[in-house]
PDB file of N, CA and C in Angstrom:
ATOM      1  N   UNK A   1       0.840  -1.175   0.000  1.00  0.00           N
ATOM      2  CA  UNK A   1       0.000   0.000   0.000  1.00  0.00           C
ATOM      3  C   UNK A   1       0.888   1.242   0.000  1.00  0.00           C
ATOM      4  N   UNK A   2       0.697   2.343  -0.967  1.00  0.00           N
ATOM      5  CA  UNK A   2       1.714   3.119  -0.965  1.00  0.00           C
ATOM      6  C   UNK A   2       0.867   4.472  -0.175  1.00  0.00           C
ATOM      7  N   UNK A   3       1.229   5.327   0.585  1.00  0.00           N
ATOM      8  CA  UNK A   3       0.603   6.213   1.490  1.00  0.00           C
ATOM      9  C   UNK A   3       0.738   7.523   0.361  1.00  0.00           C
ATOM     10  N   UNK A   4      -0.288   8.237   1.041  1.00  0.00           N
ATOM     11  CA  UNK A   4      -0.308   9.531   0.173  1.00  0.00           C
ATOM     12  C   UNK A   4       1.032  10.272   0.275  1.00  0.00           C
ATOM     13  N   UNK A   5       1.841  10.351   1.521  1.00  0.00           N
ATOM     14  CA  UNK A   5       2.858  10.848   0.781  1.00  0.00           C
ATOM     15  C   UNK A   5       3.716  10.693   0.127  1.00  0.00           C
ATOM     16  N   UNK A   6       4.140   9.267   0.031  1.00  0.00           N
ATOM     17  CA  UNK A   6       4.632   8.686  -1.064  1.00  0.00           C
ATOM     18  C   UNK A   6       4.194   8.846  -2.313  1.00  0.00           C
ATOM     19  N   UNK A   7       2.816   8.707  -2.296  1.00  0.00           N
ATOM     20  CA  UNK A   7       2.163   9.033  -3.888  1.00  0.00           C
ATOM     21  C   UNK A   7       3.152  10.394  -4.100  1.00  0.00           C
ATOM     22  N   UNK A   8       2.337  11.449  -3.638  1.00  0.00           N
ATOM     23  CA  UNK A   8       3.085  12.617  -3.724  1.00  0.00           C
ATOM     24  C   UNK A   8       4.341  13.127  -4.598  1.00  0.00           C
ATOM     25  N   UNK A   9       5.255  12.107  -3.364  1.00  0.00           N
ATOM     26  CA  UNK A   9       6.487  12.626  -4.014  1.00  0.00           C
ATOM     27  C   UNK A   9       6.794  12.104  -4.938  1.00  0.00           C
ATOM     28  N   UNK A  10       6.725  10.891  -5.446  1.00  0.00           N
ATOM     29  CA  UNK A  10       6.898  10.141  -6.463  1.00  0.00           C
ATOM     30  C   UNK A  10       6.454  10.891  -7.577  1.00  0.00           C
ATOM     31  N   UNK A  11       4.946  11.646  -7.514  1.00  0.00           N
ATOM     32  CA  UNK A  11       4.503  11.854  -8.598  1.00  0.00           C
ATOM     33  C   UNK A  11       5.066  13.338  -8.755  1.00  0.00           C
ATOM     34  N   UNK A  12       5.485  14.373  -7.961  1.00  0.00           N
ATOM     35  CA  UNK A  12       6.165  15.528  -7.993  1.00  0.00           C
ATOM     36  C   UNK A  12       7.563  15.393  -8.792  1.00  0.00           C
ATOM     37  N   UNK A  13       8.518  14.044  -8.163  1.00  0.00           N
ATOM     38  CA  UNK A  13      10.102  14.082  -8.616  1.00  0.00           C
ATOM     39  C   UNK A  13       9.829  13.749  -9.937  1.00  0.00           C
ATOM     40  N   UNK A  14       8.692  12.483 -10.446  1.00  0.00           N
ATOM     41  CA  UNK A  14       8.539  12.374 -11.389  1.00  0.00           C
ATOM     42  C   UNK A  14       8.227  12.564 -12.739  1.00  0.00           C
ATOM     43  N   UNK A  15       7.507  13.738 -12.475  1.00  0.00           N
ATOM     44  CA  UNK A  15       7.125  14.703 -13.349  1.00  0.00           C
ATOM     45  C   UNK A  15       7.605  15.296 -13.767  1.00  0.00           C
ATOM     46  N   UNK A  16       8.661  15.964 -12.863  1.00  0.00           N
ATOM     47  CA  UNK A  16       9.927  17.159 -12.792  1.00  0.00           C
ATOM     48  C   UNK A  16      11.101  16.035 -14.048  1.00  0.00           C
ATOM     49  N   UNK A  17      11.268  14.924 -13.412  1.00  0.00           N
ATOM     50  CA  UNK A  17      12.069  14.870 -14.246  1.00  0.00           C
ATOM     51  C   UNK A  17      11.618  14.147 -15.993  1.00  0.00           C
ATOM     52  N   UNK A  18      10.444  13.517 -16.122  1.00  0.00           N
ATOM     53  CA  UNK A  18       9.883  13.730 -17.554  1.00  0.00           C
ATOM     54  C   UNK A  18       9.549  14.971 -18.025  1.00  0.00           C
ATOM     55  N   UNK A  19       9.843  16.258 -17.519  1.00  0.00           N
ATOM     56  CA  UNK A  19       9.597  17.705 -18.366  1.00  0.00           C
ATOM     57  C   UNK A  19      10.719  18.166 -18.682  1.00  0.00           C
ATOM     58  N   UNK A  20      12.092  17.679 -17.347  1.00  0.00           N
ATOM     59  CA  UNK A  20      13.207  18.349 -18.050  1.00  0.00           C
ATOM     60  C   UNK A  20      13.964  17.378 -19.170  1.00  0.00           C
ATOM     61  N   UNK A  21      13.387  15.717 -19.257  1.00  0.00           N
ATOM     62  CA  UNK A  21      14.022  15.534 -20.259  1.00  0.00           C
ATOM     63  C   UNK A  21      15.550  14.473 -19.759  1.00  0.00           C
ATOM     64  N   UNK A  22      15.553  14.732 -18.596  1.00  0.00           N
ATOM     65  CA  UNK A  22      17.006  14.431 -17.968  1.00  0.00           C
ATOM     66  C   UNK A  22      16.976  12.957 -17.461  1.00  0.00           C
ATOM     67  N   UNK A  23      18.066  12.155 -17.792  1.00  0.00           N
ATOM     68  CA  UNK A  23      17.874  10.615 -17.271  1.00  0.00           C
ATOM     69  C   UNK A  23      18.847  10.265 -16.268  1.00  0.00           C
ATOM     70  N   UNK A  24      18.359   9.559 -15.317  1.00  0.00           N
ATOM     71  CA  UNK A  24      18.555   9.587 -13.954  1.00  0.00           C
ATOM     72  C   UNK A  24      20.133   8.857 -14.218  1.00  0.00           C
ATOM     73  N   UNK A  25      20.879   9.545 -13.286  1.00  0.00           N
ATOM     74  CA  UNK A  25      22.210   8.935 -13.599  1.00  0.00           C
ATOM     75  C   UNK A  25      23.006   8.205 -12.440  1.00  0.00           C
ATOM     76  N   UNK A  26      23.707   7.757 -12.718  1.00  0.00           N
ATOM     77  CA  UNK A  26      24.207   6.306 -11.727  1.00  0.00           C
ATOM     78  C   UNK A  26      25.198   6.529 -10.745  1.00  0.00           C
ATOM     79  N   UNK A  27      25.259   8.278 -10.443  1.00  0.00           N
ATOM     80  CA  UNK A  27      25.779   8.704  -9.360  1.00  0.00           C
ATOM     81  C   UNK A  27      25.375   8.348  -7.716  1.00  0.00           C
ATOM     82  N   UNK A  28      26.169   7.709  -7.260  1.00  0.00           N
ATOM     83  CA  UNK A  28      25.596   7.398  -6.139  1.00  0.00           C
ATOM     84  C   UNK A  28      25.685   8.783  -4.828  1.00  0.00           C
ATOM     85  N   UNK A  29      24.889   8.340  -4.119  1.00  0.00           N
ATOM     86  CA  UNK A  29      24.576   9.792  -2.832  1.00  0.00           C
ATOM     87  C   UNK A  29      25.478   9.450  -2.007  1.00  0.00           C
ATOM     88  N   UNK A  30      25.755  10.475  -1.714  1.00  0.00           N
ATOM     89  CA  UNK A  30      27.044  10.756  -0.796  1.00  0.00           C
ATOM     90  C   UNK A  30      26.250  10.922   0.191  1.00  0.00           C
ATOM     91  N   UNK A  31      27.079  10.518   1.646  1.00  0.00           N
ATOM     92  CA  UNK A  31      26.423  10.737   3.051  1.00  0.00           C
ATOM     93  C   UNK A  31      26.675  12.280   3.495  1.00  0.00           C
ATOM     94  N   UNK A  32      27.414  12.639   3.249  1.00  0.00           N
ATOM     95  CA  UNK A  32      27.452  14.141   2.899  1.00  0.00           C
ATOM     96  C   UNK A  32      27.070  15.163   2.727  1.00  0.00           C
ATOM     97  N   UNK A  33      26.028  14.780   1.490  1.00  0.00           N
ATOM     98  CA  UNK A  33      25.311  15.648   0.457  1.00  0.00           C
ATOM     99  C   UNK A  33      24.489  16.610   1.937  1.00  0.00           C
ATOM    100  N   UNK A  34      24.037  17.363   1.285  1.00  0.00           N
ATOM    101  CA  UNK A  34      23.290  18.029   2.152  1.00  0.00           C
ATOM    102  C   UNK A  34      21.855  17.635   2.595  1.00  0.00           C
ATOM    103  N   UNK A  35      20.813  17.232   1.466  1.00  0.00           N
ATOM    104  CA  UNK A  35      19.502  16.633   1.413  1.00  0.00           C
ATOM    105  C   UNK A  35      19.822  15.118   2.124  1.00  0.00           C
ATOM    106  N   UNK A  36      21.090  14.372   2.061  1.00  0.00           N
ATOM    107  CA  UNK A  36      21.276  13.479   2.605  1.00  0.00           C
ATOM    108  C   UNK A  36      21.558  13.108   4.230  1.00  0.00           C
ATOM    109  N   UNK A  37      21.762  14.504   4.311  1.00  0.00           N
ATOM    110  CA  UNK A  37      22.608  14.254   5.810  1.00  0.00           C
ATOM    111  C   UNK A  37      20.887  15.230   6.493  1.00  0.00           C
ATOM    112  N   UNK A  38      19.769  16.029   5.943  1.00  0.00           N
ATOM    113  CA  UNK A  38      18.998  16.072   6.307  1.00  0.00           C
ATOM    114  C   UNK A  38      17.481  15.045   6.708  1.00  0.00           C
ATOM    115  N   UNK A  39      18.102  13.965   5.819  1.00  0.00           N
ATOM    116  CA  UNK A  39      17.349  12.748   5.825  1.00  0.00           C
ATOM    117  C   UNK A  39      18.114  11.559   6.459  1.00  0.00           C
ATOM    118  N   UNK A  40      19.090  11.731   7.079  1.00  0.00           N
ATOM    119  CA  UNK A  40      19.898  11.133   7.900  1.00  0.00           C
ATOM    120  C   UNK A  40      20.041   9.962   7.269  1.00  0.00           C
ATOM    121  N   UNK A  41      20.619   9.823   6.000  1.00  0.00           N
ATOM    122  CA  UNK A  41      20.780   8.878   5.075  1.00  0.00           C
ATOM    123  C   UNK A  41      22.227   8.281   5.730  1.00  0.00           C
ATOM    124  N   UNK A  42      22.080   6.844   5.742  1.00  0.00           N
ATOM    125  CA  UNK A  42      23.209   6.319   6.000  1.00  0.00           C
ATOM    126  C   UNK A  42      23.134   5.041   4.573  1.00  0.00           C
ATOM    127  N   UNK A  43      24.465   5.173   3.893  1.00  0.00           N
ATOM    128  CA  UNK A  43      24.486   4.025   2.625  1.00  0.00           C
ATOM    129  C   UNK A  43      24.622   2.698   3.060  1.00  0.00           C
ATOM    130  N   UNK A  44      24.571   2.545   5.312  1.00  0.00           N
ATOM    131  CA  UNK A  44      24.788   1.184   5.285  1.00  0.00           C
ATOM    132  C   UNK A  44      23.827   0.923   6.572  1.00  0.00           C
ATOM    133  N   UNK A  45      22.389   0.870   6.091  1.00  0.00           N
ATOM    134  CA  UNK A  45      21.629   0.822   7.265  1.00  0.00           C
ATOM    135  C   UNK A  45      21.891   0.315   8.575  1.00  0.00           C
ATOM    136  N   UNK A  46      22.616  -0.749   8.667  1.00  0.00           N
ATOM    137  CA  UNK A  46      22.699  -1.587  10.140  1.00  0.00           C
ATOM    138  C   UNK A  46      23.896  -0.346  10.892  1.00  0.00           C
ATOM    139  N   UNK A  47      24.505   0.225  10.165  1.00  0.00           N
ATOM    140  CA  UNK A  47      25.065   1.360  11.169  1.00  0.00           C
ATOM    141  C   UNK A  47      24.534   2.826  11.329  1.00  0.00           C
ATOM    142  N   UNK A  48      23.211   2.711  10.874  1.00  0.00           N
ATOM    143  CA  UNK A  48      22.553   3.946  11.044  1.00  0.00           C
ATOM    144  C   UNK A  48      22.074   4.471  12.539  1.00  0.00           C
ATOM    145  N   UNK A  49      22.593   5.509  13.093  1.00  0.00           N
ATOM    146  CA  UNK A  49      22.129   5.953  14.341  1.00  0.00           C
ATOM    147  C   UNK A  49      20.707   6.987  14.692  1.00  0.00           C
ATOM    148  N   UNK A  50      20.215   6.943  13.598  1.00  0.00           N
ATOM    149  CA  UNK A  50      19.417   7.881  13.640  1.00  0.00           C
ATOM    150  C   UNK A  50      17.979   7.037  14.451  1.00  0.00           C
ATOM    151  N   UNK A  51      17.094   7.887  15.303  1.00  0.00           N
ATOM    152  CA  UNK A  51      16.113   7.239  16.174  1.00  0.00           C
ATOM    153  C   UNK A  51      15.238   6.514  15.707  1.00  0.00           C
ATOM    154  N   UNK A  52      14.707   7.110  13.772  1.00  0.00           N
ATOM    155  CA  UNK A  52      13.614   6.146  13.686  1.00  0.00           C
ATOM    156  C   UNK A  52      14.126   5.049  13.149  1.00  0.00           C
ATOM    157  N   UNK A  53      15.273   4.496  13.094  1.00  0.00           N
ATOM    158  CA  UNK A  53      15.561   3.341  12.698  1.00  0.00           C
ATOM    159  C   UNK A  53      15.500   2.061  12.910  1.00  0.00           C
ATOM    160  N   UNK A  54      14.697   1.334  12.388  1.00  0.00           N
ATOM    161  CA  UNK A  54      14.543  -0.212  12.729  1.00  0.00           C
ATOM    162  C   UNK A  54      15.106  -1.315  11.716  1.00  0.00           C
ATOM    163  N   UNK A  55      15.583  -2.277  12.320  1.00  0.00           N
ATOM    164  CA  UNK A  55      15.848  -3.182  11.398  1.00  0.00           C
ATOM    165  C   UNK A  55      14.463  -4.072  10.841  1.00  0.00           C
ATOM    166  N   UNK A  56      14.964  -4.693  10.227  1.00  0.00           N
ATOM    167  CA  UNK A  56      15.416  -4.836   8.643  1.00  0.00           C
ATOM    168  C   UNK A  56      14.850  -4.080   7.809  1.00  0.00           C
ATOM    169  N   UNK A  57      14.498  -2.220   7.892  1.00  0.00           N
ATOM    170  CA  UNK A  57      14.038  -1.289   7.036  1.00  0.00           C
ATOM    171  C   UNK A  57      15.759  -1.133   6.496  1.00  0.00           C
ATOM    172  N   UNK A  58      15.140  -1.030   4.625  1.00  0.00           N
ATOM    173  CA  UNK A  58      16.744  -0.548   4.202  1.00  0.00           C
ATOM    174  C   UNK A  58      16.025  -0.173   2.993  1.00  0.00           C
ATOM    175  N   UNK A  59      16.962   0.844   2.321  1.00  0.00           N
ATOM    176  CA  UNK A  59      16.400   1.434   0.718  1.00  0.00           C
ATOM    177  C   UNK A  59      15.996   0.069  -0.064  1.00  0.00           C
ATOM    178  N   UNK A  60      16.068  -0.933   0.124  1.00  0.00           N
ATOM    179  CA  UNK A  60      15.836  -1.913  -1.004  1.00  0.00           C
ATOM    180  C   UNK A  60      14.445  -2.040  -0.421  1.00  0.00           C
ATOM    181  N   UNK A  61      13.976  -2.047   0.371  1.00  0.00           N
ATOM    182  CA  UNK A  61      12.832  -2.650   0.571  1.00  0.00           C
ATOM    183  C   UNK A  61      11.501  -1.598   0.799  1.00  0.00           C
ATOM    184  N   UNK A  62      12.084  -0.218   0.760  1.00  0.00           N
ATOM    185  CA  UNK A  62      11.597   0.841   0.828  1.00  0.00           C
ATOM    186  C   UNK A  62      10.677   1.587  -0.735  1.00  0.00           C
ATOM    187  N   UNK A  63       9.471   1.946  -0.437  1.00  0.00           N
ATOM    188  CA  UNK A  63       8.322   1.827  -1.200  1.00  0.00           C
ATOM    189  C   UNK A  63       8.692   3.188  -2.140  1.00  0.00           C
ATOM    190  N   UNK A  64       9.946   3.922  -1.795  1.00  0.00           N
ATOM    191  CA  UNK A  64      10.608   4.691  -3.065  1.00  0.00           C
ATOM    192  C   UNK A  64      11.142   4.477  -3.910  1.00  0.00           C
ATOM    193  N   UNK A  65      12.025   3.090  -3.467  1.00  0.00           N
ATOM    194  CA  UNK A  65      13.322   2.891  -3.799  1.00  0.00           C
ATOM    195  C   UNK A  65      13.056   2.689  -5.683  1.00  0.00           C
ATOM    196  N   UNK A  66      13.982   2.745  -6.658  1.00  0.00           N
ATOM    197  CA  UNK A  66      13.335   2.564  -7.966  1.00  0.00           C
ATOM    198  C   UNK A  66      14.580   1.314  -8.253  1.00  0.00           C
ATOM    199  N   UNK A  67      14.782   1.221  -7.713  1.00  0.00           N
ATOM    200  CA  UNK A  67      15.774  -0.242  -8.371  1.00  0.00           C
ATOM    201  C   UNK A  67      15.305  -1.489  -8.812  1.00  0.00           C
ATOM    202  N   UNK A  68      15.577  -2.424  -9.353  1.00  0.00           N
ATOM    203  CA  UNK A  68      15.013  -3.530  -9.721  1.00  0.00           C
ATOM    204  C   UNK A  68      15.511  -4.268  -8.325  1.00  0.00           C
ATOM    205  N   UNK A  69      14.545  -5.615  -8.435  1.00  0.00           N
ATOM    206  CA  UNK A  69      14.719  -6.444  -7.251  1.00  0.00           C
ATOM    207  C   UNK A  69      16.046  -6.919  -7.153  1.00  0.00           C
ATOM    208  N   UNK A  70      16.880  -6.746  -5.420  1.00  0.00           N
ATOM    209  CA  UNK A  70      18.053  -7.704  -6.093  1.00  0.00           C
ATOM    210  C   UNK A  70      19.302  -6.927  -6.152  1.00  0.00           C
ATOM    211  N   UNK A  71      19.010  -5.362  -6.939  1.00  0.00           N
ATOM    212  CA  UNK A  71      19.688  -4.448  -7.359  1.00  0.00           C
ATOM    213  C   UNK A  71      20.453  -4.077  -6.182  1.00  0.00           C
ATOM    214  N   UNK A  72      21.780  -3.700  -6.677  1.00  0.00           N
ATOM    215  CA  UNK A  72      22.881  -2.878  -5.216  1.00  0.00           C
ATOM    216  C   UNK A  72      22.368  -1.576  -5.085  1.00  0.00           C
ATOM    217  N   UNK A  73      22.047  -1.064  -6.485  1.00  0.00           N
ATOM    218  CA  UNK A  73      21.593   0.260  -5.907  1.00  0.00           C
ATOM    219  C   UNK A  73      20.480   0.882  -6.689  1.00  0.00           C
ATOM    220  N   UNK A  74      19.505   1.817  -6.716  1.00  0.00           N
ATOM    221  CA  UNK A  74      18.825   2.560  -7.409  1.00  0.00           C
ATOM    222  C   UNK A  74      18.274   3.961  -7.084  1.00  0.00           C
ATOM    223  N   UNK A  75      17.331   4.194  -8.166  1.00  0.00           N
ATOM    224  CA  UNK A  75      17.216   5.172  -8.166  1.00  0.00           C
ATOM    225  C   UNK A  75      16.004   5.433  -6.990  1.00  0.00           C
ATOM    226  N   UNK A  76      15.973   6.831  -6.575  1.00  0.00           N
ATOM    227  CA  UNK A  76      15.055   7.213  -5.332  1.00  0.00           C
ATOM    228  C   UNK A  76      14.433   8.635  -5.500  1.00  0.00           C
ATOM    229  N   UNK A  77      12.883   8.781  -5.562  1.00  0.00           N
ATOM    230  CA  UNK A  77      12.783  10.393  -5.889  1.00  0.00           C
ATOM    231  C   UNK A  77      13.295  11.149  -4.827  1.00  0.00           C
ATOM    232  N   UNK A  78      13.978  10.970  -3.957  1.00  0.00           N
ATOM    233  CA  UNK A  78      14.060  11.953  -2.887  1.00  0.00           C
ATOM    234  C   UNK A  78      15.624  12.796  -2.922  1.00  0.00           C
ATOM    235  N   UNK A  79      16.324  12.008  -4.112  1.00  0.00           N
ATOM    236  CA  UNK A  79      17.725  12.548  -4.209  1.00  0.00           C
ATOM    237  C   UNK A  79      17.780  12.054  -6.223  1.00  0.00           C
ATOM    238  N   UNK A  80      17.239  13.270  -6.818  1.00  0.00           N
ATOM    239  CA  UNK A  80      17.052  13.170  -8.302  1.00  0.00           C
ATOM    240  C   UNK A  80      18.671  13.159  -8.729  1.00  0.00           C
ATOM    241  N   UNK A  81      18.659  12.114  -9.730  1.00  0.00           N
ATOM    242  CA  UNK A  81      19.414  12.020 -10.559  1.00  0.00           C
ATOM    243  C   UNK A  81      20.634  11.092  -9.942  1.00  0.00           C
ATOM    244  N   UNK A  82      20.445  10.590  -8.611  1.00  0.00           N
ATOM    245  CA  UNK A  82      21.799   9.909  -8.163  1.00  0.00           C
ATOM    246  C   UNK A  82      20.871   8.750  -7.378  1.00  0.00           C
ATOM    247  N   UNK A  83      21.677   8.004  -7.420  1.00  0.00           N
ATOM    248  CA  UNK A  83      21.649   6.146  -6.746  1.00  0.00           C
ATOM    249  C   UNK A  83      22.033   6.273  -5.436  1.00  0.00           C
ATOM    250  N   UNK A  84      20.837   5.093  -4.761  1.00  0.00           N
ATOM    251  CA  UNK A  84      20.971   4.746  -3.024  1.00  0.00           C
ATOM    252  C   UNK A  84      21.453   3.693  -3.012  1.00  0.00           C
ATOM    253  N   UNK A  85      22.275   3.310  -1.989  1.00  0.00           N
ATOM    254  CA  UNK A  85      22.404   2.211  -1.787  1.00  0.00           C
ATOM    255  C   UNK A  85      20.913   1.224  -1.543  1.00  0.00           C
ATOM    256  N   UNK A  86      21.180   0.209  -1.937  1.00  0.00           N
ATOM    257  CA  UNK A  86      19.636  -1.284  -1.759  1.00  0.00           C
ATOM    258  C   UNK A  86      20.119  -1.536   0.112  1.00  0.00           C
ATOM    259  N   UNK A  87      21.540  -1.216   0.317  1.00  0.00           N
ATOM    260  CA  UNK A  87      21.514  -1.412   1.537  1.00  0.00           C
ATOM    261  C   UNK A  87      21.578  -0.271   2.583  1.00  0.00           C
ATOM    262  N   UNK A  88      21.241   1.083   2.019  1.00  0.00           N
ATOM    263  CA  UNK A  88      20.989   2.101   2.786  1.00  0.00           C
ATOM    264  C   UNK A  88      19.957   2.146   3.511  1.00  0.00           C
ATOM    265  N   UNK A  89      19.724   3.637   3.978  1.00  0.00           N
ATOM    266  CA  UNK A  89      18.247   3.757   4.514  1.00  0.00           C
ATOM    267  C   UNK A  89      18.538   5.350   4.900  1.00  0.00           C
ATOM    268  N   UNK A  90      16.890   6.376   5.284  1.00  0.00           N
ATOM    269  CA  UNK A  90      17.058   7.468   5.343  1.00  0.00           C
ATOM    270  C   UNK A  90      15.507   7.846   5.709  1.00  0.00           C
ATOM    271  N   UNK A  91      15.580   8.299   6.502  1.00  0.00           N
ATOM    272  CA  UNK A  91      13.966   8.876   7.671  1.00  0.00           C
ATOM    273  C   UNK A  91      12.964   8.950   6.526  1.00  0.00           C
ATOM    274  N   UNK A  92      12.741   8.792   5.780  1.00  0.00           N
ATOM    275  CA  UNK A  92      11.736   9.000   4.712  1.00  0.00           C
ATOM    276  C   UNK A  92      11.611   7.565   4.260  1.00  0.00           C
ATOM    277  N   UNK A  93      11.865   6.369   4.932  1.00  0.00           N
ATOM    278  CA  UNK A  93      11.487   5.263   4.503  1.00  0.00           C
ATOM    279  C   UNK A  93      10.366   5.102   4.734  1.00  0.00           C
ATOM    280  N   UNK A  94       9.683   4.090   3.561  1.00  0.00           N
ATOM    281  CA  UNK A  94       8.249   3.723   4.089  1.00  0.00           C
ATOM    282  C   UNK A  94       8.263   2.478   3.009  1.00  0.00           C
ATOM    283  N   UNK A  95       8.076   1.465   4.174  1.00  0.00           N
ATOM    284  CA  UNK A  95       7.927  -0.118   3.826  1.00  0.00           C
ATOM    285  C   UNK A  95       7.141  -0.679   2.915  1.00  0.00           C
ATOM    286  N   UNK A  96       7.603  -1.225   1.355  1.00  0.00           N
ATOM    287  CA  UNK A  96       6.804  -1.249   0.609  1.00  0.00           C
ATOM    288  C   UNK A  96       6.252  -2.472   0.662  1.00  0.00           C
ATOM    289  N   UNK A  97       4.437  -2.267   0.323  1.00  0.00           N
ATOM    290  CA  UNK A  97       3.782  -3.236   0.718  1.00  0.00           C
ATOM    291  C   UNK A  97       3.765  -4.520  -0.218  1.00  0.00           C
TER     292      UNK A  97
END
């Protein structure tokens, strides 16, 4: 079940990027980045310290994530144009049903 805010963003990043034309590229997110370190993105979930974290939530299993099953990494609307780790994770997870 995907929640309205998921709909949302999905359908916001998605849009944005079928108007500009631009194809998502295989840059992976830095823990760094700024949008990343506001979403307390860690590229290796089991060492993530952040509070809402539970195991076994990780970008692969997360109802953003755009990777194929399986995949090390993919794409995510929440950081356009660059790759999550399948074994990351970042406060904006939401468990896909």
């Amino acid at each position: 079940m995907t929640t309205r805010r998921v709909f949302m963003m999905q359908s916001v990043v998605g849009a944005s990027a079928l108007a500009s034309g631009v194809a998502m590229a295989a840059t992976p997110v830095a823990e760094t980045d700024a949008n990343a370190k506001a979403l307390g993105y860690s590229s290796d979930a089991t060492k993530s310290k952040h509070a809402k974290y539970k195991a076994p939530a990780a970008c692969g299993n997360c109802a953003l994530f755009q990777g194929k099953a399986g995949a090390a990494s993919g794409g995510c609307p929440l950081f356009a144009g660059k790759e999550v780790s399948a074994k990351g994770w970042c406060s904006a997870y939401a468990k896909k049903a």
